[in-house]
C-alpha atoms as a PDB file:
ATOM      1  CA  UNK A   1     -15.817  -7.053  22.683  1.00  0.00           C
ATOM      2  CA  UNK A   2     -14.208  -6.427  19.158  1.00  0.00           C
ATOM      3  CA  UNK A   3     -10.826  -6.945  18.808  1.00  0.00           C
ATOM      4  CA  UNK A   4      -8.020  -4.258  18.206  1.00  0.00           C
ATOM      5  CA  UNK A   5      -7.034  -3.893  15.177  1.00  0.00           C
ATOM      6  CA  UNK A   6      -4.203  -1.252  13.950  1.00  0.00           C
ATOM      7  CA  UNK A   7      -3.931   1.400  11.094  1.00  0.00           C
ATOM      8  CA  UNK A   8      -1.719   0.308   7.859  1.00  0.00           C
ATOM      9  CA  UNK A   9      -0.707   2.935   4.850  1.00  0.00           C
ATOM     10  CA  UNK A  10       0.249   2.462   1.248  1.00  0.00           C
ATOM     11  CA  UNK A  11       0.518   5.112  -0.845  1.00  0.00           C
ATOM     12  CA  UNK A  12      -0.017   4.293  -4.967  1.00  0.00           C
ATOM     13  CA  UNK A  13       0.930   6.312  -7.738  1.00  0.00           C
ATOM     14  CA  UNK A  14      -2.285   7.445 -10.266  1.00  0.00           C
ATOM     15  CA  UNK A  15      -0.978   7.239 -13.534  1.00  0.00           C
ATOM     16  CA  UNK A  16      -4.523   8.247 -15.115  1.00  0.00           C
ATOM     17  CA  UNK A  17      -7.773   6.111 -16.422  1.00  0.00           C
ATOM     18  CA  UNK A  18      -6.151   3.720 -17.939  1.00  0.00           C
ATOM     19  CA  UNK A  19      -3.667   2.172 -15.597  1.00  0.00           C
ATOM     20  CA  UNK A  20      -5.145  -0.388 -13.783  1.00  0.00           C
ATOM     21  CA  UNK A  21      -2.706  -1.422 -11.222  1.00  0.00           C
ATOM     22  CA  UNK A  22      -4.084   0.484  -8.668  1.00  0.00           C
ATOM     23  CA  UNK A  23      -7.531  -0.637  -8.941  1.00  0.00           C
ATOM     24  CA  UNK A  24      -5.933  -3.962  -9.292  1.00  0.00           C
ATOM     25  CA  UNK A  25      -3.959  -2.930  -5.886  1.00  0.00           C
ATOM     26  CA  UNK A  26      -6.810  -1.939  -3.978  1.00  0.00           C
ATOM     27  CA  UNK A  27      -8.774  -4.983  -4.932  1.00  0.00           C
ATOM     28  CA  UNK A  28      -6.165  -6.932  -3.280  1.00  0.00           C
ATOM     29  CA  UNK A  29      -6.693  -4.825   0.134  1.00  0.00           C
ATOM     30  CA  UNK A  30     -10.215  -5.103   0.160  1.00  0.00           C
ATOM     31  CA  UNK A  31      -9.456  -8.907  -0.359  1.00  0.00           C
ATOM     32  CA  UNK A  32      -7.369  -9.150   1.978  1.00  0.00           C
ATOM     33  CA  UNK A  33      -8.522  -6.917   5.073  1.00  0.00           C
ATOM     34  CA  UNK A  34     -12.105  -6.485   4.470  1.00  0.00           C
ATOM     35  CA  UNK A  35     -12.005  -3.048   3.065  1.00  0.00           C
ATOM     36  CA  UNK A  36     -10.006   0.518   3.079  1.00  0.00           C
ATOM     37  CA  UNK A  37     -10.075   4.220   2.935  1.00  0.00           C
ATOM     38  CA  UNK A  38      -8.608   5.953   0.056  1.00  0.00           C
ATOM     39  CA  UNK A  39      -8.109  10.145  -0.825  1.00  0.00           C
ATOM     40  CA  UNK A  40      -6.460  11.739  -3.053  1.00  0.00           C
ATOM     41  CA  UNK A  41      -3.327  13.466  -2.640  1.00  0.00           C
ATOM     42  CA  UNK A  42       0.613  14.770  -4.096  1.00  0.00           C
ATOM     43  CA  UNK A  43       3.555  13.336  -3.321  1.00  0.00           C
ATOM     44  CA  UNK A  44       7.170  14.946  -3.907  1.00  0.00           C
ATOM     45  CA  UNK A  45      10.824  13.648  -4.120  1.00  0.00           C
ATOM     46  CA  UNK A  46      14.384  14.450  -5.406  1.00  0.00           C
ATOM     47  CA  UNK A  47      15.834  11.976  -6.862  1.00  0.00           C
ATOM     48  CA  UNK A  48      20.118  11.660  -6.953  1.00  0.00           C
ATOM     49  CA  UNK A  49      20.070  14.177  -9.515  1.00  0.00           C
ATOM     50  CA  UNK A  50      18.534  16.491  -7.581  1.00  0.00           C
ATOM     51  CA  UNK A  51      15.424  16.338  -9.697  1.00  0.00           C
ATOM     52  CA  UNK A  52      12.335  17.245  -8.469  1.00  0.00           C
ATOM     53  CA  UNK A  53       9.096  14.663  -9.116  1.00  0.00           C
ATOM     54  CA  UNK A  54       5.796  15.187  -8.236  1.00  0.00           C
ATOM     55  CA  UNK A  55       3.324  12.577  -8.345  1.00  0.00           C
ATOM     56  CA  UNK A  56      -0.346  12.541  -8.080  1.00  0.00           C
ATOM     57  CA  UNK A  57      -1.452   9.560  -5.582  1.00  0.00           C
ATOM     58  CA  UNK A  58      -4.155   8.002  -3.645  1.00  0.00           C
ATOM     59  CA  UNK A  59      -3.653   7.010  -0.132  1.00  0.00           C
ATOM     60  CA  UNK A  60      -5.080   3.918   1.274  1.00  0.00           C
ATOM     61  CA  UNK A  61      -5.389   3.682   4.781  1.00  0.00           C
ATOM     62  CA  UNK A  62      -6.471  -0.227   6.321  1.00  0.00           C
ATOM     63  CA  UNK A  63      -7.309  -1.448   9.297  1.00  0.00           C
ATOM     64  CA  UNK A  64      -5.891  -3.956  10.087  1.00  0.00           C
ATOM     65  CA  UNK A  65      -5.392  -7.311  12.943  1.00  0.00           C
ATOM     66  CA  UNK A  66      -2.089  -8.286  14.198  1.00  0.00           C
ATOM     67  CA  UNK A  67      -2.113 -11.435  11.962  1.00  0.00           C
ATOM     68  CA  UNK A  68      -4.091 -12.456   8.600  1.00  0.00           C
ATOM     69  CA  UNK A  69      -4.974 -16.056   7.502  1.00  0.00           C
ATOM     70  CA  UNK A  70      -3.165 -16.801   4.305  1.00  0.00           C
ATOM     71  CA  UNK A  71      -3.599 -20.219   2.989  1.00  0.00           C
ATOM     72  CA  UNK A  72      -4.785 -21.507   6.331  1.00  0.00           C
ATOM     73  CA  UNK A  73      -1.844 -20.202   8.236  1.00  0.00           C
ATOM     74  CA  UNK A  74      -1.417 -17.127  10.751  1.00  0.00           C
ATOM     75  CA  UNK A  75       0.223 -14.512   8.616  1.00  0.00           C
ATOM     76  CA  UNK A  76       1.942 -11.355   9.990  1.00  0.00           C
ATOM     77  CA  UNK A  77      -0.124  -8.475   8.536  1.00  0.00           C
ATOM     78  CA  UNK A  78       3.158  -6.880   7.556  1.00  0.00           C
ATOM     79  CA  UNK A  79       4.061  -9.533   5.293  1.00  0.00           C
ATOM     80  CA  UNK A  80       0.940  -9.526   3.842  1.00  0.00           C
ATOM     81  CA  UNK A  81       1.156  -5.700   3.168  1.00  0.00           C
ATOM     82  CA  UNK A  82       4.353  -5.996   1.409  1.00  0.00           C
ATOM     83  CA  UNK A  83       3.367  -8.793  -0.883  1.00  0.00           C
ATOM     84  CA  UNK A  84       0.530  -6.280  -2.053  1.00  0.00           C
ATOM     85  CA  UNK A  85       2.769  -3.610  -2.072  1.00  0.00           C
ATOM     86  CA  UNK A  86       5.592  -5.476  -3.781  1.00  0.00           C
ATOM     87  CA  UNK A  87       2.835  -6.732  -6.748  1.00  0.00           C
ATOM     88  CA  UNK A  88       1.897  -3.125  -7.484  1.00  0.00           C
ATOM     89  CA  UNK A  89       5.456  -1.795  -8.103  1.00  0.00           C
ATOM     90  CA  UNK A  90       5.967  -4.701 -10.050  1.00  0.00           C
ATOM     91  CA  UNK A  91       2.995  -3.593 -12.300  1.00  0.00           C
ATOM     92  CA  UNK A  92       2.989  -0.224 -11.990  1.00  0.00           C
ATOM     93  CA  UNK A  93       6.948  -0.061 -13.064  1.00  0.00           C
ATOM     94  CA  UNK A  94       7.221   2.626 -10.041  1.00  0.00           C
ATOM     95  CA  UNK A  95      10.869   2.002  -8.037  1.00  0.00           C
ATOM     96  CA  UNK A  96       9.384   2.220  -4.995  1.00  0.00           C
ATOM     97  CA  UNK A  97       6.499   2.209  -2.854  1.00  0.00           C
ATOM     98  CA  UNK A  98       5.593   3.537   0.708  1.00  0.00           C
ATOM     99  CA  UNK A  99       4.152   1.631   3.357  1.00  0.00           C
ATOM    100  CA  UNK A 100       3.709   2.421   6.577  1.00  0.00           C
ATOM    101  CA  UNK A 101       2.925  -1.034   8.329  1.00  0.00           C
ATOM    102  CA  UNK A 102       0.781  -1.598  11.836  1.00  0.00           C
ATOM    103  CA  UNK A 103       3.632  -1.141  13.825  1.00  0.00           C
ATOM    104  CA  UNK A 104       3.855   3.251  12.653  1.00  0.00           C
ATOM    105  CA  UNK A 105       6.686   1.601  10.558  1.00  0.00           C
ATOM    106  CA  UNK A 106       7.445   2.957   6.923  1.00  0.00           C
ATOM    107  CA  UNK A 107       9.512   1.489   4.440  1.00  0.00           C
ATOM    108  CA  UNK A 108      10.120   1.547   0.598  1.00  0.00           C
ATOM    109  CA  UNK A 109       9.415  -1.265  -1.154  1.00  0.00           C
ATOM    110  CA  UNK A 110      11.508  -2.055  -3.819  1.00  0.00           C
END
């Protein structure tokens, strides 16, 4: 019998053919969890201005177990997830980025 293993999101910002934080972003999932799934799609927000953005993205959905080995140790998944999550914005220069975590939790990493 396999074991259970939950449904993560991130969502990435494509910034075009030259911007290589998301394939450095997904390379870090498949590293990490095996592999992913990853469409296209748009993403829309206002910011405080009241300024409309829309973004072309890809969405990466991984599977994912309740804990990950991370130099030898039992890892929460989540904390793995944001440590991914956290490197792209950091490269990307977005402000945020969504996760939704195993749990059906979502939060913006900042």
């Amino acid at each position: 019998m396999s074991r259970p293993l939950y449904e993560a999101r991130i969502i990435l910002v494509s910034k075009g053919d030259f911007d290589t934080s998301v394939p450095n972003a997904l390379g870090a999932i498949r590293e990490a969890f095996g592999g992913f799934t990853a469409f296209r799609g748009v993403g829309s927000w206002t910011d405080d201005e009241g300024v409309v953005h829309t973004d072309k993205t890809i969405i990466v959905d991984i599977a994912v177990p309740a804990t990950v080995s991370l130099r030898g140790h039992k890892t929460p998944v989540a904390a793995k997830l944001r440590k991914i999550a956290a490197a792209y914005r950091k490269a990307s220069g977005e402000k945020t980025v969504y996760l939704r975590g195993p749990t059906g939790i979502v939060e913006f990493i900042t």
